[in-house]
Protein backbone atom coordinates (compact mmCIF):
# COMPACT_ATOMS: atom_id res chain seq x y z
CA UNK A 1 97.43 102.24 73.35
CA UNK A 2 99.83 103.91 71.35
CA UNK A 3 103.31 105.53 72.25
CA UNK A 4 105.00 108.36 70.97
CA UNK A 5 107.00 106.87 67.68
CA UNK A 6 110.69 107.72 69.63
CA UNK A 7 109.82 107.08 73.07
CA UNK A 8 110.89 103.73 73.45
CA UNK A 9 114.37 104.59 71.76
CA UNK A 10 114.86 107.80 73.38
CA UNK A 11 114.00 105.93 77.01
CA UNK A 12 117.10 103.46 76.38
CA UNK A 13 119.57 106.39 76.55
CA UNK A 14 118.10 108.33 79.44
CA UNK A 15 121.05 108.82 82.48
CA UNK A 16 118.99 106.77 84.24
CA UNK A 17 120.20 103.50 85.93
CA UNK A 18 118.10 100.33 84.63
CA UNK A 19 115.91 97.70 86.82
CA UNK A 20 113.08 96.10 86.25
CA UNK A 21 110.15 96.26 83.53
CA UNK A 22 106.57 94.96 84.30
CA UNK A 23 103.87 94.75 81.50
CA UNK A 24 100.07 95.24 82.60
CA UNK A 25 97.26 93.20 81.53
CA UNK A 26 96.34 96.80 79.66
CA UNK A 27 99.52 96.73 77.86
CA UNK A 28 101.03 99.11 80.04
CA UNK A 29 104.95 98.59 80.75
CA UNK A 30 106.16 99.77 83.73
CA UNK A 31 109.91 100.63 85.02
CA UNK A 32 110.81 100.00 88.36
CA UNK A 33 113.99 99.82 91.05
CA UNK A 34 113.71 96.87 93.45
CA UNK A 35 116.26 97.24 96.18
CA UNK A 36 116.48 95.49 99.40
CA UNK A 37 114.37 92.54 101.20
CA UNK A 38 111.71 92.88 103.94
CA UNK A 39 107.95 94.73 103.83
CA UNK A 40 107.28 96.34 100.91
CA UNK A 41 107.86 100.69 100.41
CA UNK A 42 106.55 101.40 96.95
CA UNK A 43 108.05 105.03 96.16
CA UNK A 44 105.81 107.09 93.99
CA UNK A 45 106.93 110.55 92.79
CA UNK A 46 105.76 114.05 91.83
CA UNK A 47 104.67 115.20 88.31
CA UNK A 48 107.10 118.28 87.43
CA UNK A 49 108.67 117.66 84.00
CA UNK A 50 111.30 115.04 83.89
CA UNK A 51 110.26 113.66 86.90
CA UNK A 52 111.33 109.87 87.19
CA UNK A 53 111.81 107.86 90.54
CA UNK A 54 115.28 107.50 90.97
CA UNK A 55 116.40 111.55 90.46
CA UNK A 56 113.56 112.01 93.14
CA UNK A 57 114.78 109.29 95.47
CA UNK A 58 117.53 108.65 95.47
CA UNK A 59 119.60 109.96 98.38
CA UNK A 60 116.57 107.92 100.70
CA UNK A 61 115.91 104.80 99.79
CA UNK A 62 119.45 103.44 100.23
CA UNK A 63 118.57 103.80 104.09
CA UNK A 64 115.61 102.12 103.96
CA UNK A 65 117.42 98.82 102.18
CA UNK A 66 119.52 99.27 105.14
CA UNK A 67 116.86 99.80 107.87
CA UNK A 68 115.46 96.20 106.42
CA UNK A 69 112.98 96.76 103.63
CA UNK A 70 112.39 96.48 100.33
CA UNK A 71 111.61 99.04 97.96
CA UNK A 72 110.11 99.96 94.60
CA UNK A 73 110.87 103.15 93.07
CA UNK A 74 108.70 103.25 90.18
CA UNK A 75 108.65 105.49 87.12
CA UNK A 76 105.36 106.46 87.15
CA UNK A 77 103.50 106.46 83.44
CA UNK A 78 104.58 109.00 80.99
CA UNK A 79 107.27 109.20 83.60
CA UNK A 80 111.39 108.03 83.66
CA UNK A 81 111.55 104.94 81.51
CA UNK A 82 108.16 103.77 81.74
CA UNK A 83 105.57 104.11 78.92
CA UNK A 84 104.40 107.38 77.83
CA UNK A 85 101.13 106.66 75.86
CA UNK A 86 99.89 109.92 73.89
CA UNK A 87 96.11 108.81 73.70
CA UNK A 88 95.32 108.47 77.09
CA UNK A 89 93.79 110.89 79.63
CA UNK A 90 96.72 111.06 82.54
CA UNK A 91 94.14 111.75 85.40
CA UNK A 92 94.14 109.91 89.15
CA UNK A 93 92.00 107.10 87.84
CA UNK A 94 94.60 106.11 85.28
CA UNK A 95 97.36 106.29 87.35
CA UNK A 96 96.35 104.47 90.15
CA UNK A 97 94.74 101.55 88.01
CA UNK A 98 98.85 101.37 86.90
CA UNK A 99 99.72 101.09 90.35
CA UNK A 100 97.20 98.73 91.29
CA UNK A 101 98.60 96.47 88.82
CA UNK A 102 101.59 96.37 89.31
CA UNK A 103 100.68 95.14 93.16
CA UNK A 104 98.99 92.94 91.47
CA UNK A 105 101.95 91.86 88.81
CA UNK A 106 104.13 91.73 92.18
CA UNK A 107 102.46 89.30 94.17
CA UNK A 108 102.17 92.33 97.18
CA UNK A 109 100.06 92.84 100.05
CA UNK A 110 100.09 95.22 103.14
CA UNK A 111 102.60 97.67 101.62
CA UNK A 112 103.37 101.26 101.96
CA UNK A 113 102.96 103.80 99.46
CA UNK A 114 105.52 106.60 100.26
CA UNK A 115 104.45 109.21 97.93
CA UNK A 116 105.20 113.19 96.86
CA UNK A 117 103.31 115.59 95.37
CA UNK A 118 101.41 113.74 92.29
CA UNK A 119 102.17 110.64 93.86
CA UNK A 120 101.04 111.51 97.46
CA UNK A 121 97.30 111.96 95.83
CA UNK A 122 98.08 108.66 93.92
CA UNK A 123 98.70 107.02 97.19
CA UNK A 124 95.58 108.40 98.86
CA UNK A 125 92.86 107.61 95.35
CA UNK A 126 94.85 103.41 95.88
CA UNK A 127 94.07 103.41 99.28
CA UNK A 128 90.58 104.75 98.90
CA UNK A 129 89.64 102.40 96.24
CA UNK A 130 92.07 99.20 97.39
CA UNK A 131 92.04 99.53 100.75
CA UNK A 132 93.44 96.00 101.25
CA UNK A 133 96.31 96.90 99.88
CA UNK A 134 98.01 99.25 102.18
CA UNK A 135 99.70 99.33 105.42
CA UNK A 136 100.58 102.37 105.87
CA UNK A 137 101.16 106.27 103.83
CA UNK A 138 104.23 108.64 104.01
CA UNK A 139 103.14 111.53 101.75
CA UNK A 140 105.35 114.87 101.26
CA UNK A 141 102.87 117.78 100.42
CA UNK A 142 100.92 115.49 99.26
CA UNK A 143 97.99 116.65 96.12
CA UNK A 144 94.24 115.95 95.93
CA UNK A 145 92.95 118.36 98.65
CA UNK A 146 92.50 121.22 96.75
CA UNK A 147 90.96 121.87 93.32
CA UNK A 148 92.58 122.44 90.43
CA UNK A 149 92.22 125.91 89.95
CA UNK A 150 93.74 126.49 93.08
CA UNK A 151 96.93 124.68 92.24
CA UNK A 152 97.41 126.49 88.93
CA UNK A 153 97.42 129.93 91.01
CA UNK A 154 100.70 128.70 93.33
CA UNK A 155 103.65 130.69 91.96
CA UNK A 156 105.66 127.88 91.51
CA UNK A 157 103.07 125.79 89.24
CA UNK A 158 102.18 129.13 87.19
CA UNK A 159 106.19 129.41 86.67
CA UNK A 160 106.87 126.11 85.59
CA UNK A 161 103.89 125.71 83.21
CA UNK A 162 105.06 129.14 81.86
CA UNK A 163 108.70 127.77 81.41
CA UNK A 164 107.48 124.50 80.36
CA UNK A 165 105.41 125.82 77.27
CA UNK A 166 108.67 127.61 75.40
CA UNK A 167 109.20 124.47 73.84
CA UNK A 168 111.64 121.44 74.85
CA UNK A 169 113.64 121.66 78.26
CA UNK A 170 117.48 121.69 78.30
CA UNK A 171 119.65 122.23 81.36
CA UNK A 172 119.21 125.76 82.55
CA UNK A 173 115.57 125.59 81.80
CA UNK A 174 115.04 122.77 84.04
CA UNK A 175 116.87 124.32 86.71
CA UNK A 176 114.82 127.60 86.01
CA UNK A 177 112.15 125.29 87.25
CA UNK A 178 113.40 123.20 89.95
CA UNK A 179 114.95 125.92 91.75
CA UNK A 180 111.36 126.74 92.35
CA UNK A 181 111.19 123.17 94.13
CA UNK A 182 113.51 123.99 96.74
CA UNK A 183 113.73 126.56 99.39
CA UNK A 184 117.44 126.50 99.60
CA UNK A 185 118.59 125.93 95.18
CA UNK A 186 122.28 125.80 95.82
CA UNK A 187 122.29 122.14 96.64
CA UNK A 188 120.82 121.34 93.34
CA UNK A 189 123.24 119.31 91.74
CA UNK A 190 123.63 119.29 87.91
CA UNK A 191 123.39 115.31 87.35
CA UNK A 192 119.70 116.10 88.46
CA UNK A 193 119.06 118.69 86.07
CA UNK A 194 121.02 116.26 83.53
CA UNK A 195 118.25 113.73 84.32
CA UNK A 196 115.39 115.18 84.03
CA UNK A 197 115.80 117.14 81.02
CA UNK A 198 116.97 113.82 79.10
CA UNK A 199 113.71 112.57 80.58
CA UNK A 200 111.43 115.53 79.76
CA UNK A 201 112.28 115.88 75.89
CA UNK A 202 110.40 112.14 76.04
CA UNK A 203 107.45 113.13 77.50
CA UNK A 204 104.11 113.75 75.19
CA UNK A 205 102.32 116.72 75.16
CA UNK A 206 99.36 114.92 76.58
CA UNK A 207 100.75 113.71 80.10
CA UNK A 208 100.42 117.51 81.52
CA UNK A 209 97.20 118.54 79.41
CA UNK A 210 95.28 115.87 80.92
CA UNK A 211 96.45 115.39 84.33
CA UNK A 212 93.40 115.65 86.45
CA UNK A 213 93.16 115.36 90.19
CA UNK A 214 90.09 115.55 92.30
CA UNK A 215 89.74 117.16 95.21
CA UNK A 216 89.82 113.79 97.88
CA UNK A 217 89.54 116.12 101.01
CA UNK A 218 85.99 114.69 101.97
CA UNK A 219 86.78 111.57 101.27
CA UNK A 220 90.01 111.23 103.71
CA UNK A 221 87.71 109.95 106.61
CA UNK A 222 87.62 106.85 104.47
CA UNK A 223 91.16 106.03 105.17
CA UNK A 224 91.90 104.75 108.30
CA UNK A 225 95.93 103.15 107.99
CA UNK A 226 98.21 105.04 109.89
CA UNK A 227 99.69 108.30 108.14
CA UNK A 228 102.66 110.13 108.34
CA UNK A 229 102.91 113.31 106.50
CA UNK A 230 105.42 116.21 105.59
CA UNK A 231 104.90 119.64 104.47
CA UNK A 232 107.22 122.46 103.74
CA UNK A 233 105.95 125.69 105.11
CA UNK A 234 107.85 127.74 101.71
CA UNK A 235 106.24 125.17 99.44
CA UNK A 236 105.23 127.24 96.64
CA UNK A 237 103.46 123.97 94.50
CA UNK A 238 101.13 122.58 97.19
CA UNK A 239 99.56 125.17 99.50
CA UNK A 240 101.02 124.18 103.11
CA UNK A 241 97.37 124.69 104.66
CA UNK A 242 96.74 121.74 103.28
CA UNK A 243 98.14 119.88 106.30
CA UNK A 244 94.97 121.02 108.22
CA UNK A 245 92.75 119.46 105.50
CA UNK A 246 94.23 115.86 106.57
CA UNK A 247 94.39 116.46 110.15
CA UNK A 248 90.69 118.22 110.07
CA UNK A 249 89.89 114.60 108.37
CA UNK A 250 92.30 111.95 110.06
CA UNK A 251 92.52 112.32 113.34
CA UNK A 252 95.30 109.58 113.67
CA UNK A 253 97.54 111.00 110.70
CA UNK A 254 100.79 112.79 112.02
CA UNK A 255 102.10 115.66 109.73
CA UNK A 256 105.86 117.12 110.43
CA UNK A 257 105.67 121.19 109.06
CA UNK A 258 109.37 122.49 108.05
CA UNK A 259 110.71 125.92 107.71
CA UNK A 260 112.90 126.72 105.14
CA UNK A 261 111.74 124.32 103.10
CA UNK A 262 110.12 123.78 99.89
CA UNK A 263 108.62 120.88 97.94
CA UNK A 264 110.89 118.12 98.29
CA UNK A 265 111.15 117.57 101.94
CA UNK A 266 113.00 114.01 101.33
CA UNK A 267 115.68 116.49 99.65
CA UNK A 268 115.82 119.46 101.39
CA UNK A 269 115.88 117.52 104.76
CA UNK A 270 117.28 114.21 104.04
CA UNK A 271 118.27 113.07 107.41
CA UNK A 272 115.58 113.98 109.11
CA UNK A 273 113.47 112.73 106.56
CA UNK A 274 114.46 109.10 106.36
CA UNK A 275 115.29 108.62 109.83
CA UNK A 276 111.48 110.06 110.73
CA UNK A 277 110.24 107.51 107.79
CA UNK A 278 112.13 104.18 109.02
CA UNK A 279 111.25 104.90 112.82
CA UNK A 280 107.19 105.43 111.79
CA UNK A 281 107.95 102.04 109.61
CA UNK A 282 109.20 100.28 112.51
CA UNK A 283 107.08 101.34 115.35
CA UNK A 284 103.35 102.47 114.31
């Protein structure tokens, strides 16, 4: 498995804060937060450029160390500061073999995969295929219940891949694309946009060629932890009638639907948000 000649050196000076590293029996290296003590809340974020799991977390997981648990907000592969291969197909299969071992590489059982966008569908394909695993889901407009031609034709996805393939991302071209996250841009704060430009000038041209999710809608029968869901009725990435797919499916899942509100419910509507999250955590 090889990496991209600068990756490693170019990860070391991302504005990033530093935890934990985890190697895989595959070779695989893994960065991780681990904050707090209690159950186990493994944070898994979205796939836009620059992604890595503390810009997308971090004003809710502090709560949740409070609230009495203990979480891991992981840089998914090709993601923050964890490896970035180049000659590897990034599709659901990959990534949630990566997650799977790190349970594994833990020591955890019964945890619960709190997961957005990309990492909402990673959540659901670990749960399908380690169902031991799991507790319980918290997915925000979560991915993997619609084929992939129909993600490509959302605005925001056909914007960002536009932006994304004029070459290497600075500032003002990330926030070209993350304003597209958010319903309401003005609260997008420039350390963000600082973030995940440092990260995206890291990532190989590979991680978005080959990302390939299937379409898990039939298959969502199969899962039968308890589920609590968010969707943003502006979200212009995920199609917001995909809520109907999971409660068509899961009878038992709860979804909360938000107006004015984009992608990133856990930003967009932080209180409500984590306090929804820890209450599901500490009564279902």
């Amino acid at each position: 498995m090889s990496q991209q000649s600068n990756s490693s050196e170019q990860a070391q000076d991302l504005p990033l804060p530093t935890g934990h590293f985890v190697t895989l029996d595959s070779g695989l290296t893994l960065h991780y937060l681990d904050k707090g003590q209690g159950p186990a809340v493994i944070w898994l974020h979205g796939s836009g450029p620059g992604a890595s799991g503390f810009s997308n977390f971090k004003g809710n997981f502090p709560e949740f160390v409070e609230a009495g648990y203990r979480n891991i907000i992981l840089d998914l592969p090709g993601f923050g500061r964890s490896d970035k291969p180049d000659d590897v197909n990034y599709d659901l299969a990959f990534f949630v073999e990566a997650l799977n071992g790190l349970i594994e590489k833990l020591g955890l059982s019964d945890v619960t995969l709190l997961g957005n966008s990309l990492g909402g569908a990673i959540a659901l394909g670990q749960t399908l295929k380690y169902p031991d695993t799991i507790a319980k889901l918290i997915l925000m407009a979560p991915g993997g219940v619609e084929e992939r031609e129909t993600y490509f034709e959302m605005e925001g996805i056909a914007r960002m891949v536009e932006v994304y393939a004029r070459g290497p991302m600075g500032v003002e071209q990330m926030r070209e694309v993350m304003s597209l996250q958010l319903f309401d841009s003005s609260g997008l704060t420039d350390d963000i946009l600082a973030e995940r430009s440092a990260v995206a000038v890291t990532q190989p041209e590979n991680l978005f060629s080959t990302m390939l999710v299937p379409n898990m809608t039939e298959q969502l029968k199969d899962i039968d932890v308890p589920v609590l869901g968010f969707w943003g009725t502006n979200d212009i990435f995920n199609p917001p009638a995909g809520v109907h797919k999971f409660l068509d499916n899961m009878p038992s899942a709860r979804f909360i639907l938000l107006n004015q509100c984009g992608h990133w419910v856990q930003v967009e509507h932080q209180r409500l948000f984590n306090t929804s999250c820890i209450d599901f955590l500490q009564n279902d």
